[in-house]
N, C-alpha and C. Protein backbone atom coordinates (compact mmCIF):
# COMPACT_ATOMS: atom_id res chain seq x y z
N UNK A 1 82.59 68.86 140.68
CA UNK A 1 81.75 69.10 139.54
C UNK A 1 82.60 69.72 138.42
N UNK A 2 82.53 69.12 137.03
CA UNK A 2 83.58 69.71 136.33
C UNK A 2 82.99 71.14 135.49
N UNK A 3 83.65 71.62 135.44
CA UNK A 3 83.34 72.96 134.88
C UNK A 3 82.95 73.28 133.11
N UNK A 4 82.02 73.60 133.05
CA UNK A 4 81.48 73.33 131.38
C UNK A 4 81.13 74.82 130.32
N UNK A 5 81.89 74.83 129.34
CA UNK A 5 82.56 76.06 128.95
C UNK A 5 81.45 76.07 127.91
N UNK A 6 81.14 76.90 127.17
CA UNK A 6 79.89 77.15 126.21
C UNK A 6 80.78 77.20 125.16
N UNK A 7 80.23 76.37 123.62
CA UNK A 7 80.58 76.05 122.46
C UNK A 7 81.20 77.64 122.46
N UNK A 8 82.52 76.85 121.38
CA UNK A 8 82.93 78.34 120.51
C UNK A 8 81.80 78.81 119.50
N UNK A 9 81.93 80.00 119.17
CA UNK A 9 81.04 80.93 118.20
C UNK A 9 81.87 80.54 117.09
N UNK A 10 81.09 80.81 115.59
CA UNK A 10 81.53 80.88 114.34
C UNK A 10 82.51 82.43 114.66
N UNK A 11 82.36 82.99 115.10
CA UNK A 11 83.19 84.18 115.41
C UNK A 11 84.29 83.59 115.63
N UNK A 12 84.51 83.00 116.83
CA UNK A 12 85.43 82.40 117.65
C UNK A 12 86.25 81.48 116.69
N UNK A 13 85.69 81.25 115.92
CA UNK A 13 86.74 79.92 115.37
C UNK A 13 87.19 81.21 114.08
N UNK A 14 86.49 82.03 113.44
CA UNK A 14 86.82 82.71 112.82
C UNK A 14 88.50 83.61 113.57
N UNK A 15 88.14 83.96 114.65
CA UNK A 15 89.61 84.32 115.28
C UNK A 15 89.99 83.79 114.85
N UNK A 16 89.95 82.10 115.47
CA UNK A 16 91.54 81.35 115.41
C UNK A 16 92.12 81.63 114.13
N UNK A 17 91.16 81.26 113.27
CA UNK A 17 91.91 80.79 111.85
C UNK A 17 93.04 81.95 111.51
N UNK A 18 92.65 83.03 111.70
CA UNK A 18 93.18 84.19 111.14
C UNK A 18 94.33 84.02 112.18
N UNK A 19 94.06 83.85 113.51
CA UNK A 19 95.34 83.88 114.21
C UNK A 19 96.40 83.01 113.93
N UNK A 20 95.79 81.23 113.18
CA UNK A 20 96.73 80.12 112.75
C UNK A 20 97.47 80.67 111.33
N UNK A 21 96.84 81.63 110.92
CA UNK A 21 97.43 81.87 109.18
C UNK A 21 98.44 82.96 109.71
N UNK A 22 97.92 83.95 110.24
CA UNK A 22 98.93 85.14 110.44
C UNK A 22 100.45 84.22 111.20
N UNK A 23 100.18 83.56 111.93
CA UNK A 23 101.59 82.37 112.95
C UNK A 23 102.11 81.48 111.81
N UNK A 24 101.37 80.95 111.01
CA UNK A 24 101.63 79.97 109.48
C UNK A 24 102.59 80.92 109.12
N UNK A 25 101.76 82.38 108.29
CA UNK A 25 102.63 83.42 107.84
C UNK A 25 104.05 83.78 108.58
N UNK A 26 104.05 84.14 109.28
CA UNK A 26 105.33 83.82 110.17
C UNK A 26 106.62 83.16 109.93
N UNK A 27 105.98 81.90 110.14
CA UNK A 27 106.59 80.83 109.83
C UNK A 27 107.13 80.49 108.45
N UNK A 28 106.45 80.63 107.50
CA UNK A 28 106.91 80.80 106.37
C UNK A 28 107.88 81.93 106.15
N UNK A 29 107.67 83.17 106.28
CA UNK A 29 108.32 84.50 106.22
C UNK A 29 109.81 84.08 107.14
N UNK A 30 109.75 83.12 107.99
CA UNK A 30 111.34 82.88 108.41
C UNK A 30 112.42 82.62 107.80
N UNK A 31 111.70 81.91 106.74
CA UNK A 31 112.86 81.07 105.93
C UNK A 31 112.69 81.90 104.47
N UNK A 32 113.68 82.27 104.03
CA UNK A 32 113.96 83.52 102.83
C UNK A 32 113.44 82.32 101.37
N UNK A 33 113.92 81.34 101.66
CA UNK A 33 113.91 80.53 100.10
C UNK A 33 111.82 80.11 100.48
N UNK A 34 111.96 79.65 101.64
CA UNK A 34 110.10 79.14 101.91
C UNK A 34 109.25 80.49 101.24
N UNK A 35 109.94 81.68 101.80
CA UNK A 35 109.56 82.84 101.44
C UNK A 35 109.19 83.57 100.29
N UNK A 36 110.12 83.29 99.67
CA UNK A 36 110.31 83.71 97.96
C UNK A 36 109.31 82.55 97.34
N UNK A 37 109.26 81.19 97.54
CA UNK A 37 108.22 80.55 96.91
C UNK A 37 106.81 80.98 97.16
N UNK A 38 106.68 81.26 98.37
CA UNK A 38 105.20 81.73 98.55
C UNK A 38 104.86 83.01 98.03
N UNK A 39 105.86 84.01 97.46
CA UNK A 39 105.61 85.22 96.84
C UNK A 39 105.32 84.86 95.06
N UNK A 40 106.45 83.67 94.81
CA UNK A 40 105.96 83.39 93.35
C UNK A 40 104.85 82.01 92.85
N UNK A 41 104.44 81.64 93.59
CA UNK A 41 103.53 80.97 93.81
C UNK A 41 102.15 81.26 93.79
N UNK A 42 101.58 82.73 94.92
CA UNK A 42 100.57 82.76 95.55
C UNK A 42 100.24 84.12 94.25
N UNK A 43 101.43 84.95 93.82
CA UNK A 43 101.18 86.14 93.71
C UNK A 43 101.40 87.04 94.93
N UNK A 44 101.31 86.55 95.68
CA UNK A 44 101.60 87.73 96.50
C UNK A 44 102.64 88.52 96.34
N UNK A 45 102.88 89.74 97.16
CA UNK A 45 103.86 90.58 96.78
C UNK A 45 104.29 91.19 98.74
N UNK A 46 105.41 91.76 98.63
CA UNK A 46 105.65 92.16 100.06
C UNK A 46 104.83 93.49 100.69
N UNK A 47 104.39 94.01 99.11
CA UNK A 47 103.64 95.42 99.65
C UNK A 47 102.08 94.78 99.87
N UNK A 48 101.35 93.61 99.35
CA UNK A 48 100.36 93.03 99.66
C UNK A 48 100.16 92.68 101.09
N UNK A 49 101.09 91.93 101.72
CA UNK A 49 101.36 91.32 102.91
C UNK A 49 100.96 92.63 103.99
N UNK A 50 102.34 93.73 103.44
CA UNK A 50 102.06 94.97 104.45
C UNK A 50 100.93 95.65 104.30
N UNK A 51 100.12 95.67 103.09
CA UNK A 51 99.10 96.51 103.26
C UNK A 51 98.08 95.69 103.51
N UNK A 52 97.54 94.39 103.68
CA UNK A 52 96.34 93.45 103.52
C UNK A 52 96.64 92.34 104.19
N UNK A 53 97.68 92.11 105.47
CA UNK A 53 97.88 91.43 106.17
C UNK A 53 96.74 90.46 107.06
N UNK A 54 95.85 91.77 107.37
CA UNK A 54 94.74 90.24 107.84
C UNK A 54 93.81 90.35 106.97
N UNK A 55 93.42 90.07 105.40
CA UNK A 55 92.87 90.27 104.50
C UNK A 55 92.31 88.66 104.53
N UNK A 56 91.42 88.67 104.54
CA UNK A 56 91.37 86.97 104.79
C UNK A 56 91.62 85.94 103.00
N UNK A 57 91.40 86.94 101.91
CA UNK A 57 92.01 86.36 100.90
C UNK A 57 93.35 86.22 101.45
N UNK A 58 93.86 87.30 101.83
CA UNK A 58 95.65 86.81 102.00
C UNK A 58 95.80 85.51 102.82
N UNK A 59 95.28 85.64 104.17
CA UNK A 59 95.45 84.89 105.04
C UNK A 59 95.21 83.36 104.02
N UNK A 60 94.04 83.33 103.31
CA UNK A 60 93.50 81.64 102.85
C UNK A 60 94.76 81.46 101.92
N UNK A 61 95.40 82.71 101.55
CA UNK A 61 96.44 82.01 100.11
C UNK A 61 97.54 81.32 101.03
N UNK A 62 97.91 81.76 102.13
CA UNK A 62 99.08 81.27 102.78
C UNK A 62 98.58 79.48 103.18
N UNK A 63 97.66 80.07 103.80
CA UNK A 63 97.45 78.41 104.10
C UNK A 63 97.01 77.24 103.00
N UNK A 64 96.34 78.07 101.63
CA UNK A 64 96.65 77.02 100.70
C UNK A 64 97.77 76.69 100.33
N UNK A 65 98.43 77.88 100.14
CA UNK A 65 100.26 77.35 99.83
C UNK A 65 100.64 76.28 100.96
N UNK A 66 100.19 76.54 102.10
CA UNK A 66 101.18 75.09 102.83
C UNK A 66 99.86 74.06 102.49
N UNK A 67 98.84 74.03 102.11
CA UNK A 67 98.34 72.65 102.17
C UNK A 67 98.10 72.33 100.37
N UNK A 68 99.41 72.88 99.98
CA UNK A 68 99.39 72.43 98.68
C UNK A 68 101.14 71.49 98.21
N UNK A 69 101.62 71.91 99.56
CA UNK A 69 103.05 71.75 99.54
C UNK A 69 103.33 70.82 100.97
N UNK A 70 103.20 69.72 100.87
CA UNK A 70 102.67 68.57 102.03
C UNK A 70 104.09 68.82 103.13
N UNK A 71 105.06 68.78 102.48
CA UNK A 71 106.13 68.77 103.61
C UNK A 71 106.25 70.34 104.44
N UNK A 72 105.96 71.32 103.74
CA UNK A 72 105.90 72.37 104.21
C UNK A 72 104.45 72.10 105.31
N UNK A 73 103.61 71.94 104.83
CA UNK A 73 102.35 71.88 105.96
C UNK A 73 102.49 70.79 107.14
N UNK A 74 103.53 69.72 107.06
CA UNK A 74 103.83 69.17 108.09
C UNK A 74 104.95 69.73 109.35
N UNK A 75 106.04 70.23 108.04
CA UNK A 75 106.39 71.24 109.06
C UNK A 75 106.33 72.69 109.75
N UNK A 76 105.15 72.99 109.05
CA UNK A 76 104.36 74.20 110.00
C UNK A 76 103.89 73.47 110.74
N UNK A 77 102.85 72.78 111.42
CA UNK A 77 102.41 71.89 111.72
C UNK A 77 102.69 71.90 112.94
N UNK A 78 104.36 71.34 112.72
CA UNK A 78 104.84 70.49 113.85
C UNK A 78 105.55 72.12 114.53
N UNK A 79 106.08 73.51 113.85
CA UNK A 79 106.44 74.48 114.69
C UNK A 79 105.38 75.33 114.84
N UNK A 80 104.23 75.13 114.64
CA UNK A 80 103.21 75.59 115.38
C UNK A 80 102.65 75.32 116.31
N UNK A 81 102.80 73.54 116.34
CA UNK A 81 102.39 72.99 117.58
C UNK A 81 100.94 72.27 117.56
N UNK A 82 100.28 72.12 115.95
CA UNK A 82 99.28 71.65 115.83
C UNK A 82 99.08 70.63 114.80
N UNK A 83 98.01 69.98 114.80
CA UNK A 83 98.14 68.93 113.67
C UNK A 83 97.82 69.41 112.26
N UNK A 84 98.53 68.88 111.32
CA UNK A 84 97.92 69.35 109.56
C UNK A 84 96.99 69.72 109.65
N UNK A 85 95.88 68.61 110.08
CA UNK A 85 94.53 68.87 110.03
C UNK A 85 93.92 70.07 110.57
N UNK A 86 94.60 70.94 111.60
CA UNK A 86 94.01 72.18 111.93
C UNK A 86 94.04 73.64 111.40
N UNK A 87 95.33 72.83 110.75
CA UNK A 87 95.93 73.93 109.30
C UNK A 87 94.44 74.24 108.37
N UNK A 88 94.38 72.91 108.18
CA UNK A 88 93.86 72.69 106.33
C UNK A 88 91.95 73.01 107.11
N UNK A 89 91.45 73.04 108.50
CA UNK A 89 90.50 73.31 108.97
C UNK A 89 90.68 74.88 109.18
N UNK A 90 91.36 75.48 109.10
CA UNK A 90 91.51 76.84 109.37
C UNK A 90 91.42 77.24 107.73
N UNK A 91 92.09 77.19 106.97
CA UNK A 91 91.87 77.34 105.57
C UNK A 91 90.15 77.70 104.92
N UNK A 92 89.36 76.70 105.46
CA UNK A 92 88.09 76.05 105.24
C UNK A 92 87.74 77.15 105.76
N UNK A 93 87.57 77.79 106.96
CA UNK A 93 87.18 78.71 107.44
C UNK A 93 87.29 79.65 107.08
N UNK A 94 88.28 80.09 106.54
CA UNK A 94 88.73 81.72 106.19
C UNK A 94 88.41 81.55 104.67
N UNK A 95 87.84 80.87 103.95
CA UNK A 95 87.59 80.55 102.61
C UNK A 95 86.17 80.53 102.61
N UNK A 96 85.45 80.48 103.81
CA UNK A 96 83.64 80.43 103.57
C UNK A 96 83.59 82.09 103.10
């Protein structure tokens, strides 16, 4: 008999997202030049990041920056381990 798990909560998907942006964030923050664009780009600033890190405005600016910048969101994507589409669905979420 296979085992049957109860829908995620709007909570639940609310985690993820924040968990896919903060790992996005990451990812971006690796690379110094990816880095510096997303600071002059978004507005953001490094004392923003440290003080408002899971701010979910912050979190949605990161992930609009990669789903505004196609090669960057493919290759988060692919070192995150998920498809675009879960990117740009996490975005949606942290933006309601």
């Amino acid at each position: 008999m296979p085992i049957s798990f109860p829908p995620k909560s709007a909570a639940h998907d609310s985690a993820d997202a924040d968990a896919l942006a903060l790992n996005a964030l990451g990812w971006v923050l690796a690379d110094d030049e990816r880095a510096e664009r997303l600071l002059a780009l978004t507005g953001l600033t490094p004392e923003i990041l440290r003080e408002r890190l899971t701010d979910r405005a912050v979190l949605t600016a990161v992930l609009d920056f990669l789903a505004n910048h196609e090669p960057d969101l493919l290759l988060a994507a692919d070192a995150l381990s998920v498809e675009p589409q879960v990117l740009l669905a996490a975005r949606e979420r942290l933006a309601r």
